[in-house]
Structures are given as structure tokens and as C-alpha cells.
C-alpha atoms as a PDB file:
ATOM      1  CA  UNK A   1     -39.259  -3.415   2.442  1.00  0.00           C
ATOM      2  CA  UNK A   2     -41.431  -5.523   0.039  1.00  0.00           C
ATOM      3  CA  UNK A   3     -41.040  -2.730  -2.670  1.00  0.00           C
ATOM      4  CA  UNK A   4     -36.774  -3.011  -1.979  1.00  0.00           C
ATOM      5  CA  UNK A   5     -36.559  -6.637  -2.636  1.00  0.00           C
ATOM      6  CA  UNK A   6     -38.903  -6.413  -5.503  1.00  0.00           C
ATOM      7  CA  UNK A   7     -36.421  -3.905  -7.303  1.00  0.00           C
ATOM      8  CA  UNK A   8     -33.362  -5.302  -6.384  1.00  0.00           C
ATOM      9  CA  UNK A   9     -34.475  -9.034  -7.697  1.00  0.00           C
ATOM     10  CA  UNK A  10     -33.835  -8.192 -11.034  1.00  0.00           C
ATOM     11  CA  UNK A  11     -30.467  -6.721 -10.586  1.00  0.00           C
ATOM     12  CA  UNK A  12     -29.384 -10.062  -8.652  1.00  0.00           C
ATOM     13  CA  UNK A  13     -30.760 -12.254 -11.415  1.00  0.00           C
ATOM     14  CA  UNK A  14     -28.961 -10.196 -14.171  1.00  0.00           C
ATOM     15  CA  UNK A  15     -25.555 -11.038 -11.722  1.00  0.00           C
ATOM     16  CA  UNK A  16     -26.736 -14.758 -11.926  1.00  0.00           C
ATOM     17  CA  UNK A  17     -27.153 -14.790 -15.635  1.00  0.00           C
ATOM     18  CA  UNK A  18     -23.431 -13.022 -15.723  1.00  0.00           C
ATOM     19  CA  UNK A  19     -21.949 -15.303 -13.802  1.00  0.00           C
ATOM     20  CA  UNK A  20     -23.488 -18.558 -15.319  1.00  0.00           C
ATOM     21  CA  UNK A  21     -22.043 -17.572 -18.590  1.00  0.00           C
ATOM     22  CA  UNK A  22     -18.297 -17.456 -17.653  1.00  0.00           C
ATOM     23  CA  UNK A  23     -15.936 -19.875 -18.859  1.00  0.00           C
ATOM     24  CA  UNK A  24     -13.071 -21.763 -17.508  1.00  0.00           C
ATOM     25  CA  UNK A  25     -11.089 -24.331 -18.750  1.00  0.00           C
ATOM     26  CA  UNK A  26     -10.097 -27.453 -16.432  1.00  0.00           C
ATOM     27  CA  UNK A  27      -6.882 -29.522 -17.570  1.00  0.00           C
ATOM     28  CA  UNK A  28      -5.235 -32.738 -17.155  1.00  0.00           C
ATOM     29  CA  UNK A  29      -2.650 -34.798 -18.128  1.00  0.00           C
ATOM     30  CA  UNK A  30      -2.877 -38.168 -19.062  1.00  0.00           C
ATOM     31  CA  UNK A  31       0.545 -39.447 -21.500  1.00  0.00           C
ATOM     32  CA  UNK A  32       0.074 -38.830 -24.553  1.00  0.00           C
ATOM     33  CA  UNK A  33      -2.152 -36.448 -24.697  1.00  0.00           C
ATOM     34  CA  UNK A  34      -3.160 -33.658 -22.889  1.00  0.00           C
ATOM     35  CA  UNK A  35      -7.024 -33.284 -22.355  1.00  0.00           C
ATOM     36  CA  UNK A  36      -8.841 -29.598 -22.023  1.00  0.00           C
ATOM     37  CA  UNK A  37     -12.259 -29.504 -20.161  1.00  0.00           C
ATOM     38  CA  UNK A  38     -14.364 -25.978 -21.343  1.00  0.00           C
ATOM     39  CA  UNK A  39     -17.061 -25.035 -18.732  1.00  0.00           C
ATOM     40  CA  UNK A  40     -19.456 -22.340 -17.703  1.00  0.00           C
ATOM     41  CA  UNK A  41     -19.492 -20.425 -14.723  1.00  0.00           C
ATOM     42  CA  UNK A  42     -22.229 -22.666 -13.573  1.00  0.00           C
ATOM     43  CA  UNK A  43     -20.262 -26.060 -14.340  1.00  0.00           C
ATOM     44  CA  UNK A  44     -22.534 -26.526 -17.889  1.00  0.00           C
ATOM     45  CA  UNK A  45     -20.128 -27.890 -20.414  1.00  0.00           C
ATOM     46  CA  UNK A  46     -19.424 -25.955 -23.453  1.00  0.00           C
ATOM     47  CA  UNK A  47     -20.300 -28.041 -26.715  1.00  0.00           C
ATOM     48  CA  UNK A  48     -18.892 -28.021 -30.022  1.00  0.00           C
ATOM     49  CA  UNK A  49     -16.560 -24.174 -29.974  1.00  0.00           C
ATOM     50  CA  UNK A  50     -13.485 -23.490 -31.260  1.00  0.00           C
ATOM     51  CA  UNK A  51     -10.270 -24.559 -29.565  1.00  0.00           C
ATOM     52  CA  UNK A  52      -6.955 -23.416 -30.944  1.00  0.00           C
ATOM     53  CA  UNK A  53      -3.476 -24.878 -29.811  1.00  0.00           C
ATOM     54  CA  UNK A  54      -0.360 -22.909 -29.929  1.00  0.00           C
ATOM     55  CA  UNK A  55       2.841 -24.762 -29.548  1.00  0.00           C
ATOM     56  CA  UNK A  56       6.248 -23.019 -27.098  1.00  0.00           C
ATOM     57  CA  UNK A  57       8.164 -23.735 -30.288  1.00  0.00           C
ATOM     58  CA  UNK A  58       5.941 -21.043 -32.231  1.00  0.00           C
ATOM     59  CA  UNK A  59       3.461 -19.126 -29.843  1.00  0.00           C
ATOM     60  CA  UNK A  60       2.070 -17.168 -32.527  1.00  0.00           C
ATOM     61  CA  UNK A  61       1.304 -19.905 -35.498  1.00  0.00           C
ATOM     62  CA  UNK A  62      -1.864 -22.340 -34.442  1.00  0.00           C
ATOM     63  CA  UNK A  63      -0.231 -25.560 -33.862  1.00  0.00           C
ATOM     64  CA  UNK A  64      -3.914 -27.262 -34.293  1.00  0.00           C
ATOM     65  CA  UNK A  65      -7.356 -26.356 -34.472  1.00  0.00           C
ATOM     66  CA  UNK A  66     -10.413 -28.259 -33.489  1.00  0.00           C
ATOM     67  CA  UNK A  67     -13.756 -28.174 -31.568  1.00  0.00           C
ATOM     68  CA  UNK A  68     -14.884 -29.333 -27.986  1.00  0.00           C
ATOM     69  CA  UNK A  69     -17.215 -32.486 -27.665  1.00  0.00           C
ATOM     70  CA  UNK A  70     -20.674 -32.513 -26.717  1.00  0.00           C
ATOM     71  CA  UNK A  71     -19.319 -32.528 -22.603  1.00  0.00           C
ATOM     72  CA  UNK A  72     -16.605 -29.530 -23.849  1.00  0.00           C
ATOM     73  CA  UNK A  73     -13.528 -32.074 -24.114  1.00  0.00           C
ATOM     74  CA  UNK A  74     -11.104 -31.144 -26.017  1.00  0.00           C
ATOM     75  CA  UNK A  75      -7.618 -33.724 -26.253  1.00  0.00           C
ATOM     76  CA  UNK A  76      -4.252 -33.155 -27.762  1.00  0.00           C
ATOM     77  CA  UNK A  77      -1.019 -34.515 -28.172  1.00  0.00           C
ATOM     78  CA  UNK A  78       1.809 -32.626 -27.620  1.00  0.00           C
ATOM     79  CA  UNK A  79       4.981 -32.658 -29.546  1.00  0.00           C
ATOM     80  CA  UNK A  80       7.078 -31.197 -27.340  1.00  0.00           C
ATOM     81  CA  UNK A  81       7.796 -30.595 -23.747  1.00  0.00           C
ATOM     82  CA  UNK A  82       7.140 -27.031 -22.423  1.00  0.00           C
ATOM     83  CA  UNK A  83       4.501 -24.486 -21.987  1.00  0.00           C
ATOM     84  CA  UNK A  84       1.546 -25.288 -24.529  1.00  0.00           C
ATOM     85  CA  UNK A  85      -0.699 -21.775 -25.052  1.00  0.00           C
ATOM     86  CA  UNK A  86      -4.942 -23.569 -25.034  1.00  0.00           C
ATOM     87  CA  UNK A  87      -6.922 -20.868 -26.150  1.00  0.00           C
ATOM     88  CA  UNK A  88     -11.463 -21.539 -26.604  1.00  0.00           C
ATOM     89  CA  UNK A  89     -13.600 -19.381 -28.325  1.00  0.00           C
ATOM     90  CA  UNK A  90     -17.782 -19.859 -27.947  1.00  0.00           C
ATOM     91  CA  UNK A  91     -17.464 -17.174 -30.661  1.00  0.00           C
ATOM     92  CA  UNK A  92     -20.540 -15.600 -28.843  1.00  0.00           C
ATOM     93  CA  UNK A  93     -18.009 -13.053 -26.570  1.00  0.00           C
ATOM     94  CA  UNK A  94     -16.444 -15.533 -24.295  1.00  0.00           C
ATOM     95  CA  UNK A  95     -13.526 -16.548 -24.659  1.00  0.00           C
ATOM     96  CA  UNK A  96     -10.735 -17.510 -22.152  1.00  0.00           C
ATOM     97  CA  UNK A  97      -7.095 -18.877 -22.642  1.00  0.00           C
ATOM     98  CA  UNK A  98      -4.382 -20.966 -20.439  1.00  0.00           C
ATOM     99  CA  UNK A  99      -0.944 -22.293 -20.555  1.00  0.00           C
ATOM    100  CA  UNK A 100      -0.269 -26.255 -19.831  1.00  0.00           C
ATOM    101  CA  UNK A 101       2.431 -27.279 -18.793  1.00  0.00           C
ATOM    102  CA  UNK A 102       4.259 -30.086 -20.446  1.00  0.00           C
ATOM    103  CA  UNK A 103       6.551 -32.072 -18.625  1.00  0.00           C
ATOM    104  CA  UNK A 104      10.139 -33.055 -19.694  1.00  0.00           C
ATOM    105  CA  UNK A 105       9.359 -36.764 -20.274  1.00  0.00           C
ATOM    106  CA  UNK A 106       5.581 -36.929 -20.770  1.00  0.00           C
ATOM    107  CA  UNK A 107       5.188 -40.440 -20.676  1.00  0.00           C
ATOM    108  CA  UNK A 108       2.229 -42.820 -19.203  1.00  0.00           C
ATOM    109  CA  UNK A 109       3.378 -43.865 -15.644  1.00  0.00           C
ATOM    110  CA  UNK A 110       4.570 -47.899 -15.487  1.00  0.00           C
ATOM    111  CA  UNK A 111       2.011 -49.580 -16.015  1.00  0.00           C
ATOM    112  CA  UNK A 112       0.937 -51.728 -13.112  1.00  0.00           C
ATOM    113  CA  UNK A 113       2.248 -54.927 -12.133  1.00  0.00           C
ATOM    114  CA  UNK A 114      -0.350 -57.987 -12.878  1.00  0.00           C
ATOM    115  CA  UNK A 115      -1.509 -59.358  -9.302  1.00  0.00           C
ATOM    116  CA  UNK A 116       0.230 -62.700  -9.037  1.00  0.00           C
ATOM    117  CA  UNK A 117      -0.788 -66.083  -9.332  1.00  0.00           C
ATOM    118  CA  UNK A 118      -2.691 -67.992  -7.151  1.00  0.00           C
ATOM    119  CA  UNK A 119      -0.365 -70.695  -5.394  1.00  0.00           C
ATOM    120  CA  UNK A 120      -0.584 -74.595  -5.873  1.00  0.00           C
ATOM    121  CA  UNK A 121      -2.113 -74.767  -2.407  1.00  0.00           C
ATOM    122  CA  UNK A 122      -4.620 -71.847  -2.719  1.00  0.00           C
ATOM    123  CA  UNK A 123      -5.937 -73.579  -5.888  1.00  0.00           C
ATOM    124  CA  UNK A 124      -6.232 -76.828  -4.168  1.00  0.00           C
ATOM    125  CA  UNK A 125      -8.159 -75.070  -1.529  1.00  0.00           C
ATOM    126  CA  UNK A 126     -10.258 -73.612  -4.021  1.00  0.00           C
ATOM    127  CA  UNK A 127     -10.910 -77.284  -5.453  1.00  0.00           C
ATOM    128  CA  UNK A 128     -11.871 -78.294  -1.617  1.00  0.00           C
ATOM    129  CA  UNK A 129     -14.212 -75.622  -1.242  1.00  0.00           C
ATOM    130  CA  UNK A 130     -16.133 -75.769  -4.965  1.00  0.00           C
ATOM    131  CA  UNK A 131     -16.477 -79.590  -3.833  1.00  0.00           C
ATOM    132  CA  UNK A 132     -17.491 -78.865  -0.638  1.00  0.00           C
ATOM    133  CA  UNK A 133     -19.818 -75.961  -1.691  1.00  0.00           C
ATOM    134  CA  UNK A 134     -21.703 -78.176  -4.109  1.00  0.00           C
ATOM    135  CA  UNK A 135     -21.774 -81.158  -1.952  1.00  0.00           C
ATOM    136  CA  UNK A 136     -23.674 -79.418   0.429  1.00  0.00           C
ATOM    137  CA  UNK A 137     -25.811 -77.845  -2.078  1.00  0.00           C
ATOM    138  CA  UNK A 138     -26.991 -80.640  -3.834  1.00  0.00           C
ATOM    139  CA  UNK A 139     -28.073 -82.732  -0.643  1.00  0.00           C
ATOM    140  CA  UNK A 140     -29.484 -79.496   1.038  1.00  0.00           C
ATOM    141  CA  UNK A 141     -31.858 -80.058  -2.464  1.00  0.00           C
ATOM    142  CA  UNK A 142     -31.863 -83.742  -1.622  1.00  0.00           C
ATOM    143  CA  UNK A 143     -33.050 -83.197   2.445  1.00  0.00           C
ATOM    144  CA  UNK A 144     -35.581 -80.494   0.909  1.00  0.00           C
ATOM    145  CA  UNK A 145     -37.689 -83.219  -1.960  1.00  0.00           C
ATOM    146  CA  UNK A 146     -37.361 -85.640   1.110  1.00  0.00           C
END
């Protein structure tokens, strides 16, 4: 049995070392750009490879060219709505491509409303308590030399 798992350790080790070198790409939108994530199998980023963007206008013309960050980030900004062709290269024999989709109007979401201002009798309240806070501070200090 010992002789079994001896031999067959190698051959599961080669499928971990097969599997720890595929790549996927991970994608998000955030208005206006679109941002491309390029990982290993094992969730290692892939720094500093070749990205190439084609654009639905013309799929078969780079629409830009570039290279992933030291984390594998790669951001864009798309021109266009539609389907947007991402395609990464490590140049060492992986290489993996994906469509985003680009919606009609690609634009940030509202931004949020500010929260709103504190009331004339919340800051007077605020006033009472600062008073009151330091008050009891300073002859807490006083009681404590005493």
C-alpha cells in the first residue's frame, strides 16, 4: 500500500502544478471604465502580461493594448456600449479570453445624497453635553489633586 501511494504522489502533484497554472479572468464594472482581474488557477495574480482589447464595432482590429499591474489589473474605458472581446496572454502558453458586457448607458450610479445637517436643537444639545462633559472632567481632576 506504502509502495501505491508512493507512485501515485507524483502524478497528483504534476495535477496540482496543472491546475495552479490556469488562468481566469474576473471582471467588473465600475462607470467609466471597465476593470479586468487576470488570475491563476490557484488565485496568484498574474503580473505585468499582455492584455489586448477588441472593440464590437471592429472585433478583429485591437482597440488597445496594454499590460496587467503587479496584482493582474487591467482597466479600460469603453467607447461604446456592447459586447467588448478581453483577451490576456502570459506569452508562456496560457492564455484565456472573455466578452464584457457593456451596458446601454454605462454611467456611475447617482451619486449619494450628503447626510443632512444636524438641527438647531441637536447642535445645542451638542453644546450642553461638550459643557457638561468638560465640567465634569475638569473637577473630577480638581476632587483627584484634593
Amino acid at each position: 500500500m506504502a509502495r501505491f501511494i508512493i507512485r501515485l504522489l507524483p502524478v497528483l502533484l504534476c495535477i496540482l502544478a496543472v491546475q495552479a497554472h490556469d488562468l481566469s479572468l474576473q471582471s467588473e464594472l465600475a462607470p467609466p471604465a471597465a476593470i479586468v482581474r487576470a488570475l491563476y488557477g490557484g488565485g496568484e495574480p498574474v503580473p505585468f502580461v499582455k492584455v489586448t482589447i477588441y472593440s464590437p464595432a471592429s472585433p478583429g482590429k485591437p482597440h488597445q493594448t496594454g499590460f496587467t499591474d503587479s496584482l493582474g489589473y487591467f482597466a479600460f474605458r469603453p467607447a461604446s456600449p456592447g459586447a467588448w472581446r478581453v483577451e490576456v496572454d502570459d506569452e508562456m502558453g496560457h492564455r484565456v479570453e472573455t466578452a464584457i458586457q457593456i451596458p446601454d448607458p454605462f454611467t456611475p450610479a447617482s451619486p449619494a445624497a450628503p447626510p443632512p445637517e444636524p438641527s438647531r436643537f441637536e447642535r445645542a444639545l451638542l453644546g450642553v453635553g461638550l459643557i457638561v462633559g468638560v465640567s465634569g472632567f475638569l473637577y473630577g481632576l480638581r476632587a483627584r489633586r484634593a
